[in-house]
PDB file of N, CA and C in Angstrom:
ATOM      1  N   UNK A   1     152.138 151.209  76.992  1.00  0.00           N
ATOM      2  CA  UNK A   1     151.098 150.223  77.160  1.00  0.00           C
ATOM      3  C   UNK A   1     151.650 148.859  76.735  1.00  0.00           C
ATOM      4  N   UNK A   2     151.791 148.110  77.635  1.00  0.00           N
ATOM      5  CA  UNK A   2     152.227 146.654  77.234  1.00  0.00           C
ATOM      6  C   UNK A   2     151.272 145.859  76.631  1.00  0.00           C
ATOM      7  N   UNK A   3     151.232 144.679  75.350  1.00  0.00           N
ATOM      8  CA  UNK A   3     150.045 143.794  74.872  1.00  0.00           C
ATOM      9  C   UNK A   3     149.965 143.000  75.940  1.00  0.00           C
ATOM     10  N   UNK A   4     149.065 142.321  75.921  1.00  0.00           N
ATOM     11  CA  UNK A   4     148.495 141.341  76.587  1.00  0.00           C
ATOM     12  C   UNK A   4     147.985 139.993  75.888  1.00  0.00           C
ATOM     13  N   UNK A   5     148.878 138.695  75.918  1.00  0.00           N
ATOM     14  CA  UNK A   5     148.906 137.476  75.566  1.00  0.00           C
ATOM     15  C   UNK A   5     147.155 137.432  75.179  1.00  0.00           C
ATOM     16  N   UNK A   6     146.662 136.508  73.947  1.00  0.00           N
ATOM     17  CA  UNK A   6     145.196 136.043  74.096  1.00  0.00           C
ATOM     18  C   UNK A   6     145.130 135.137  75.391  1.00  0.00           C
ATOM     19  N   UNK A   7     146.036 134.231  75.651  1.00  0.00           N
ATOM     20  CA  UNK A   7     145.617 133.053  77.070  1.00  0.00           C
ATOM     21  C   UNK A   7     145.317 134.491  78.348  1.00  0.00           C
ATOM     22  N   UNK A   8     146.262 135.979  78.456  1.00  0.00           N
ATOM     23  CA  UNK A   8     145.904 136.652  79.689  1.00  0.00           C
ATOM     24  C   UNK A   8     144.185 137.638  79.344  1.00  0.00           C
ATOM     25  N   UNK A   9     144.362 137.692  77.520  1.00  0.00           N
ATOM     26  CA  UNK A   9     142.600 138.348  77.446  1.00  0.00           C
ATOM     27  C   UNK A   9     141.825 137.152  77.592  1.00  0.00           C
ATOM     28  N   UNK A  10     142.199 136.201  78.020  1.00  0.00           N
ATOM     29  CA  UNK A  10     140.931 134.905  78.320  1.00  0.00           C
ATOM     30  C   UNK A  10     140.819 134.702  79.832  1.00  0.00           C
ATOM     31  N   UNK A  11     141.838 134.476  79.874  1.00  0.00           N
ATOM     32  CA  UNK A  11     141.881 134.762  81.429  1.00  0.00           C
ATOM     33  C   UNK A  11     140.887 135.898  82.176  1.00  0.00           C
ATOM     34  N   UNK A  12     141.476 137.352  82.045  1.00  0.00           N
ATOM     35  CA  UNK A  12     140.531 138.330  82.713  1.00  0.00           C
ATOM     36  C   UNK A  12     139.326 138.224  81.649  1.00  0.00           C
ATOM     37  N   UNK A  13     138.538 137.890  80.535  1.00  0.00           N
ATOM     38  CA  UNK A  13     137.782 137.681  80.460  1.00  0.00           C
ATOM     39  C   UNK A  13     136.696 136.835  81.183  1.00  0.00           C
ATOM     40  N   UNK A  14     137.072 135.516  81.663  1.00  0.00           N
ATOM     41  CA  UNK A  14     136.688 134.747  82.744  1.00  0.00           C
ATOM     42  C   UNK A  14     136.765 135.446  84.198  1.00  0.00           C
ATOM     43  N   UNK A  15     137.310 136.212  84.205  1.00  0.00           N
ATOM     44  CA  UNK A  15     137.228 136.689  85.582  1.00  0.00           C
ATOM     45  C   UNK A  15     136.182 137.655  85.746  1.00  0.00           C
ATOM     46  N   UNK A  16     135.941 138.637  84.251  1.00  0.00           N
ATOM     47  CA  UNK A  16     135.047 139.329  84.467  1.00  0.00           C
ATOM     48  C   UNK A  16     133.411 138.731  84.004  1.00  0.00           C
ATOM     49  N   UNK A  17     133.317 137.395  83.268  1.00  0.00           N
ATOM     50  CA  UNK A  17     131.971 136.436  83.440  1.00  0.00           C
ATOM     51  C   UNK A  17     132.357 136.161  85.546  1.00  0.00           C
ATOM     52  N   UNK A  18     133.123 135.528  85.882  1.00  0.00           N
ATOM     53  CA  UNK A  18     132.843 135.318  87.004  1.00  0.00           C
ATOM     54  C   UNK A  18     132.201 136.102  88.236  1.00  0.00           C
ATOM     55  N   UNK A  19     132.849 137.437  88.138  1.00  0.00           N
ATOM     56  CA  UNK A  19     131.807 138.785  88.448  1.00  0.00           C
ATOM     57  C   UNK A  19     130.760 138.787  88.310  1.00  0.00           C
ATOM     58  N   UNK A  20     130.552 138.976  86.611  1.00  0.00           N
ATOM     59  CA  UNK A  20     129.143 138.665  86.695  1.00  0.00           C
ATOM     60  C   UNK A  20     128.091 137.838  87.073  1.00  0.00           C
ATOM     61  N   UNK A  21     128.466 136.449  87.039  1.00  0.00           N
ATOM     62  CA  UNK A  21     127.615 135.757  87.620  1.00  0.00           C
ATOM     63  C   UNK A  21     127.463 135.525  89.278  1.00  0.00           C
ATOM     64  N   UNK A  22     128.483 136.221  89.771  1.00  0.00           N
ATOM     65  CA  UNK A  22     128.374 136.206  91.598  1.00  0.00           C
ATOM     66  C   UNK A  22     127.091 137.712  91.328  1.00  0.00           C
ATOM     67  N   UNK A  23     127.063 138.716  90.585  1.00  0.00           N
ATOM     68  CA  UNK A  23     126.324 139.365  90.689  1.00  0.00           C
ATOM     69  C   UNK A  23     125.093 138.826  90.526  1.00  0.00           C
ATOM     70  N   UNK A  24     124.404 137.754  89.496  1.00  0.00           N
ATOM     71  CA  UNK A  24     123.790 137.518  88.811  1.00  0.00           C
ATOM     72  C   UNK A  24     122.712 136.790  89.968  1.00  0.00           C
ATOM     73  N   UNK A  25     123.655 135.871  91.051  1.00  0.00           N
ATOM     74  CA  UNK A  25     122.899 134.900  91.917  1.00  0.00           C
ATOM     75  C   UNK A  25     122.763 135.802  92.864  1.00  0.00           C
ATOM     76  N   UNK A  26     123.185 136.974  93.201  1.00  0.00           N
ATOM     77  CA  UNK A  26     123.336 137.827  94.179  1.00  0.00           C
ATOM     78  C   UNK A  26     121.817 138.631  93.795  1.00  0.00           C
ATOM     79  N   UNK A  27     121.773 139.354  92.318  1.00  0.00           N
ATOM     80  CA  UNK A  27     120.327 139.583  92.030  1.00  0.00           C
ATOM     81  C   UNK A  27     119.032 138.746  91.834  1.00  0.00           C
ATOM     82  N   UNK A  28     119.077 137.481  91.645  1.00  0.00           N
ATOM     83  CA  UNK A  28     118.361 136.654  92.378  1.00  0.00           C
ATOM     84  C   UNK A  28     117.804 136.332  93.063  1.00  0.00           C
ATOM     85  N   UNK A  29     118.895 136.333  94.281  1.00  0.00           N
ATOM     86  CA  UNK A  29     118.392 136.333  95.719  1.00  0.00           C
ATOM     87  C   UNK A  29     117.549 137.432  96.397  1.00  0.00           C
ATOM     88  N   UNK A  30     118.363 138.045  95.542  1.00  0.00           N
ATOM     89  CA  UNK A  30     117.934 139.769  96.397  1.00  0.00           C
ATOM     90  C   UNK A  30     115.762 140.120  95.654  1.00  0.00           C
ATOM     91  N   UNK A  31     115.931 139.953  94.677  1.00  0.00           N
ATOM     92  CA  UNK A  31     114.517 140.031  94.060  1.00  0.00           C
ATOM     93  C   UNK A  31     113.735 138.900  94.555  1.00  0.00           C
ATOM     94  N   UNK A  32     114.043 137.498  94.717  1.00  0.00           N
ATOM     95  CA  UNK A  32     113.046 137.108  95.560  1.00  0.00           C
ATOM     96  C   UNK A  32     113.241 137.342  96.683  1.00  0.00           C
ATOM     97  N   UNK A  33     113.957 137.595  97.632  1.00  0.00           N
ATOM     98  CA  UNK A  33     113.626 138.659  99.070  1.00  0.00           C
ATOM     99  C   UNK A  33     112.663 139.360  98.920  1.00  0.00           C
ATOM    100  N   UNK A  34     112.702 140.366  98.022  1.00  0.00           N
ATOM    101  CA  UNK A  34     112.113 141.549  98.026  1.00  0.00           C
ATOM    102  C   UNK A  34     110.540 141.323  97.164  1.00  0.00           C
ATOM    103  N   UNK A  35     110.239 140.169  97.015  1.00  0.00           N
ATOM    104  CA  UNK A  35     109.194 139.592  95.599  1.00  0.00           C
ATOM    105  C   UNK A  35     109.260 140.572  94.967  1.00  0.00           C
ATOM    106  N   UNK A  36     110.445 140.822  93.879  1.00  0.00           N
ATOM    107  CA  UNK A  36     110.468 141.391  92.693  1.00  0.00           C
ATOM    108  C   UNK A  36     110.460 140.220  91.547  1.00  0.00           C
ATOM    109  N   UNK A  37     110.390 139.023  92.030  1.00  0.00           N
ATOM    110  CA  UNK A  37     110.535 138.081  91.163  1.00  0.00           C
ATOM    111  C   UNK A  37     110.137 136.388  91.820  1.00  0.00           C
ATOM    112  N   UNK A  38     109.241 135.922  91.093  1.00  0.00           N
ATOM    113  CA  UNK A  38     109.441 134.798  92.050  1.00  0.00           C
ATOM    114  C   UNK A  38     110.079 133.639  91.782  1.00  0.00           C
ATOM    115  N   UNK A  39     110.091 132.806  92.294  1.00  0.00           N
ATOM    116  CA  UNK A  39     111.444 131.539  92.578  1.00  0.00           C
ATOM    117  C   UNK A  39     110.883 130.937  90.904  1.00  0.00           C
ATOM    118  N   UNK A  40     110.142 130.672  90.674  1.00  0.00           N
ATOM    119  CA  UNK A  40     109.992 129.779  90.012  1.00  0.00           C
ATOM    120  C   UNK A  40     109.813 131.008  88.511  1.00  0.00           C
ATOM    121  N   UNK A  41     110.180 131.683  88.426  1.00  0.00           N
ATOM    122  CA  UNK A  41     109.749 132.784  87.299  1.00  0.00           C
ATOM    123  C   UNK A  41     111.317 132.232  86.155  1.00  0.00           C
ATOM    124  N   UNK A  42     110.859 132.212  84.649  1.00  0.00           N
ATOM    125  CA  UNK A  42     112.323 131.842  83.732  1.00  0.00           C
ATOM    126  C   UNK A  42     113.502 132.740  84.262  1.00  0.00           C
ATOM    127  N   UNK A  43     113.472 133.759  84.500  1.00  0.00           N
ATOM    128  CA  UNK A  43     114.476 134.867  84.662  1.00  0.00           C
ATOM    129  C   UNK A  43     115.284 134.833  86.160  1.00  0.00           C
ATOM    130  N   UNK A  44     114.796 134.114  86.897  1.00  0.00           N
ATOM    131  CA  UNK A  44     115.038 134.001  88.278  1.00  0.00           C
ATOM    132  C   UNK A  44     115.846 132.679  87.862  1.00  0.00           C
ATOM    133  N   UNK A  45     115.673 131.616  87.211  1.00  0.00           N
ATOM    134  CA  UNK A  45     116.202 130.545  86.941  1.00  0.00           C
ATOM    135  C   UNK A  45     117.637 130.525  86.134  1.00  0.00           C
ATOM    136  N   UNK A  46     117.272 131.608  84.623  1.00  0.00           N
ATOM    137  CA  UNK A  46     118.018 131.655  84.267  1.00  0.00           C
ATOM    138  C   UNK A  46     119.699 132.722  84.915  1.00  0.00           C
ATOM    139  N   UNK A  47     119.093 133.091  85.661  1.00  0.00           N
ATOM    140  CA  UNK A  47     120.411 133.938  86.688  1.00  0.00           C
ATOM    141  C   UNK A  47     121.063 133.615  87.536  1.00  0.00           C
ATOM    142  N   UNK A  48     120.465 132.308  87.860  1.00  0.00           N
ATOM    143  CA  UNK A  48     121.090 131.365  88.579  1.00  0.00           C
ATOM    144  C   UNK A  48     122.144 130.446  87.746  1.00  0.00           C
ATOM    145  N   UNK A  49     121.695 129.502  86.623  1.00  0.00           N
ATOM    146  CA  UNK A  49     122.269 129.298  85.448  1.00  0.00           C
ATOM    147  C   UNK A  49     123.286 129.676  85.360  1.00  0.00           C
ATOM    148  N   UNK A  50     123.014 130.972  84.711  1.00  0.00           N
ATOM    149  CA  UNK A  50     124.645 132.131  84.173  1.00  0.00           C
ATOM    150  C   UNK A  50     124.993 132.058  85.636  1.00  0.00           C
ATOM    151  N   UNK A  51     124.942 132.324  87.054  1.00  0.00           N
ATOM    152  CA  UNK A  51     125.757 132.481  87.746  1.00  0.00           C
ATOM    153  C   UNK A  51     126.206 131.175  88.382  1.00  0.00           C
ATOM    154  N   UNK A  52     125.770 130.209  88.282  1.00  0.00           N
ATOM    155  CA  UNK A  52     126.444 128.739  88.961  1.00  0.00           C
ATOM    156  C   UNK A  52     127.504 128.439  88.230  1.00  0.00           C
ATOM    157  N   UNK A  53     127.160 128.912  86.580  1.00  0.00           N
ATOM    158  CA  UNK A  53     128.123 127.848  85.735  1.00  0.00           C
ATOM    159  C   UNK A  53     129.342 128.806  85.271  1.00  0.00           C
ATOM    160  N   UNK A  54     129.006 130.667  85.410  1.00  0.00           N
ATOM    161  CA  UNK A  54     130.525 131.182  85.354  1.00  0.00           C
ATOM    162  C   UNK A  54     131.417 131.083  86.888  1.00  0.00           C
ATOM    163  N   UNK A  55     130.965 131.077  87.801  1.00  0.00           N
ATOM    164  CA  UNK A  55     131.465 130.779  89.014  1.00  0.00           C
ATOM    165  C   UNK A  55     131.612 129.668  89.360  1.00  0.00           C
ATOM    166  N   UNK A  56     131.405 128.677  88.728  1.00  0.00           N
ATOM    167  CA  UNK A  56     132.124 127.419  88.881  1.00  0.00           C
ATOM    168  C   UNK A  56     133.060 127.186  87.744  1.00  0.00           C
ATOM    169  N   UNK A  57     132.993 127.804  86.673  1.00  0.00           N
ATOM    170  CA  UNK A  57     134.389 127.499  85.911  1.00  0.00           C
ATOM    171  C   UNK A  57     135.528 128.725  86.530  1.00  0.00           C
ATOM    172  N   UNK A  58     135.289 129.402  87.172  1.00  0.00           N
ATOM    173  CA  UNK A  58     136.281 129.911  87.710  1.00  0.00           C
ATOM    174  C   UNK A  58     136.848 129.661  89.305  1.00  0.00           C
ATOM    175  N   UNK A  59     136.300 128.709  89.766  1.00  0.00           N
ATOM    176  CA  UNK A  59     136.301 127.536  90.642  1.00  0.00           C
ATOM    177  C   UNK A  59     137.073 127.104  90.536  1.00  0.00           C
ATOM    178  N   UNK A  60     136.737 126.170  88.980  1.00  0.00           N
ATOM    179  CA  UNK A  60     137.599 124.778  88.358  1.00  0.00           C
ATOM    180  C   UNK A  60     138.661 125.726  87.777  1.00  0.00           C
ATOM    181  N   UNK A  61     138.864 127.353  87.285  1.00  0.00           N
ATOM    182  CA  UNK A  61     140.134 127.414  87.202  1.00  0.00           C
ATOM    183  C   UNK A  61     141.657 127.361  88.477  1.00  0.00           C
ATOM    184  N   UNK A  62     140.935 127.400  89.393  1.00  0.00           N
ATOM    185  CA  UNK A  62     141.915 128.243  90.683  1.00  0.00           C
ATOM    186  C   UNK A  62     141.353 126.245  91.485  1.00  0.00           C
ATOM    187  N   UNK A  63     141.000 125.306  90.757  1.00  0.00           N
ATOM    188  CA  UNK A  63     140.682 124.429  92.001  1.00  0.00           C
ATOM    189  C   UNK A  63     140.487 124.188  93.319  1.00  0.00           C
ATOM    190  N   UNK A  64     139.574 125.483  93.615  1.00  0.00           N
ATOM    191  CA  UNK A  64     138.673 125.236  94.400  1.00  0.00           C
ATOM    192  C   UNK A  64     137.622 124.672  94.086  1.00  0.00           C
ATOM    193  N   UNK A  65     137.643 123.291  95.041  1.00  0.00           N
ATOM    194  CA  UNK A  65     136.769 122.392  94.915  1.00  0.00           C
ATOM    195  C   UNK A  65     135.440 122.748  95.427  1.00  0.00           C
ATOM    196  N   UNK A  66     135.739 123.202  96.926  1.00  0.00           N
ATOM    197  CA  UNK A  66     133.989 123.683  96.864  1.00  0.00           C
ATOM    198  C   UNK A  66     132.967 124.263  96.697  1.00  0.00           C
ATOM    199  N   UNK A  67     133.789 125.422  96.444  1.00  0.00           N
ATOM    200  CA  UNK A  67     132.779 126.280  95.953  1.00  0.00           C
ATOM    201  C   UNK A  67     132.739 125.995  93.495  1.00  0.00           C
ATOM    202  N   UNK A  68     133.314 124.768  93.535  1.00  0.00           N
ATOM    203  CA  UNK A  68     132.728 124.529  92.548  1.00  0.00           C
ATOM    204  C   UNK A  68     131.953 123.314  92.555  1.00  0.00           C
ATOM    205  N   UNK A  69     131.818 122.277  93.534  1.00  0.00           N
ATOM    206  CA  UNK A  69     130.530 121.521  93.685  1.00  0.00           C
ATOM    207  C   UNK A  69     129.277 122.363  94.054  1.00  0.00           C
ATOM    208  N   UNK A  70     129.637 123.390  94.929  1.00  0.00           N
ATOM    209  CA  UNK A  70     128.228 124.100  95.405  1.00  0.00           C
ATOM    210  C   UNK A  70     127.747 124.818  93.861  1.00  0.00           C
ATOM    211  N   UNK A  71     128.433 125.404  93.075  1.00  0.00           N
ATOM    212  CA  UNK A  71     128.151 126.563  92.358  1.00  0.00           C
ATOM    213  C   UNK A  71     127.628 125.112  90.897  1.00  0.00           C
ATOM    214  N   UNK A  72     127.957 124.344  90.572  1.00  0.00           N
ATOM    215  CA  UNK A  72     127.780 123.115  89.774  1.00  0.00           C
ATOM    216  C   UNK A  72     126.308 122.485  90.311  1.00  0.00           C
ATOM    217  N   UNK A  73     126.202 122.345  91.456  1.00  0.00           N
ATOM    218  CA  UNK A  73     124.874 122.185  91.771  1.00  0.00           C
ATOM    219  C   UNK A  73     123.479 123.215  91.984  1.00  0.00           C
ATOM    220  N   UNK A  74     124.271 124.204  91.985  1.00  0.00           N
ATOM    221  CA  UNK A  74     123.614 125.363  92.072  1.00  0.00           C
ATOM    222  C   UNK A  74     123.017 125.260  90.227  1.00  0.00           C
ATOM    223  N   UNK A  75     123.936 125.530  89.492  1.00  0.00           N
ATOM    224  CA  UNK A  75     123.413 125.266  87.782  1.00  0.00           C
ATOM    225  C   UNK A  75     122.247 124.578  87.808  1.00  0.00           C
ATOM    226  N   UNK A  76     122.754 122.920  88.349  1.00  0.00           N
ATOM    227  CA  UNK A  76     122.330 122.035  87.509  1.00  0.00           C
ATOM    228  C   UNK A  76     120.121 121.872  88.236  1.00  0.00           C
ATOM    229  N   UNK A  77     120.598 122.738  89.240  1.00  0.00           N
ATOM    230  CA  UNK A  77     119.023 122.774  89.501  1.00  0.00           C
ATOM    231  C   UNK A  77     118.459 123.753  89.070  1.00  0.00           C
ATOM    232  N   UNK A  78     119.317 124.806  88.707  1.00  0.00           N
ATOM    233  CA  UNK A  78     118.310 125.898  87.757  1.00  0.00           C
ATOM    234  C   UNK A  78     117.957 125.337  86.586  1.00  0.00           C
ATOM    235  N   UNK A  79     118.644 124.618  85.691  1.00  0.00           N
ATOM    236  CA  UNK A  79     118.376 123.555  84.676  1.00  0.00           C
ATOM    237  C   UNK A  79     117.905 122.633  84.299  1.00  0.00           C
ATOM    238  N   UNK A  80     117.347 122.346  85.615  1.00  0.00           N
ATOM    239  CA  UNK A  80     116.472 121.435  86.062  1.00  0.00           C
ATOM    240  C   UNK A  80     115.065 121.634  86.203  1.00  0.00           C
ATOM    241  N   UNK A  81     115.163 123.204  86.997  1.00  0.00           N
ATOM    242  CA  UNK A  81     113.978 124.317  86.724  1.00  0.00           C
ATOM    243  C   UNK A  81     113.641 124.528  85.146  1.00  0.00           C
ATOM    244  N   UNK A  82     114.731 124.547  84.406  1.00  0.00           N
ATOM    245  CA  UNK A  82     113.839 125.347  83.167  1.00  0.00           C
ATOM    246  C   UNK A  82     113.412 124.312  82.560  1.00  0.00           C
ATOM    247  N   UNK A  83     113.832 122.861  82.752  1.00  0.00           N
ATOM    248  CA  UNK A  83     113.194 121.722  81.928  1.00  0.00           C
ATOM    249  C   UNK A  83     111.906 122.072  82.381  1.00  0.00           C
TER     250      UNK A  83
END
């Protein structure tokens, strides 16, 4: 079993927040489809949140630009929601 540098356990750590939050906007979407949740409900907001802002820092790691303006704007209106 080889160690693994802290910069490579930060690394796949970020990769596995980034997972999660493509899941996170993915369950989102999918519950208001289905009105298991509605748009404007805290929990619908906040999953958007966690998923704009780990999928856009893993965006801004690999600089891709657009899908970290989309995923940055995606945040900043769920945040906007919870004000």
């Amino acid at each position: 079993m080889t160690k693994r540098s802290p910069a490579a356990r930060g690394t796949r750590l970020l990769e596995v927040l980034g997972w999660l939050g493509t899941l996170a906007i993915l369950a989102a979407y999918f519950a208001t489809s289905y009105e298991l949740l509605q748009p404007t409900s805290l929990t619908y907001a906040l999953l958007n949140l966690f998923g704009g802002l780990t999928v856009g820092v893993i965006s801004w790691m690999r600089r891709a630009w657009q899908p970290l303006t989309l995923n940055l704007a995606w945040a900043l209106i769920a945040a906007l929601t919870l004000l």
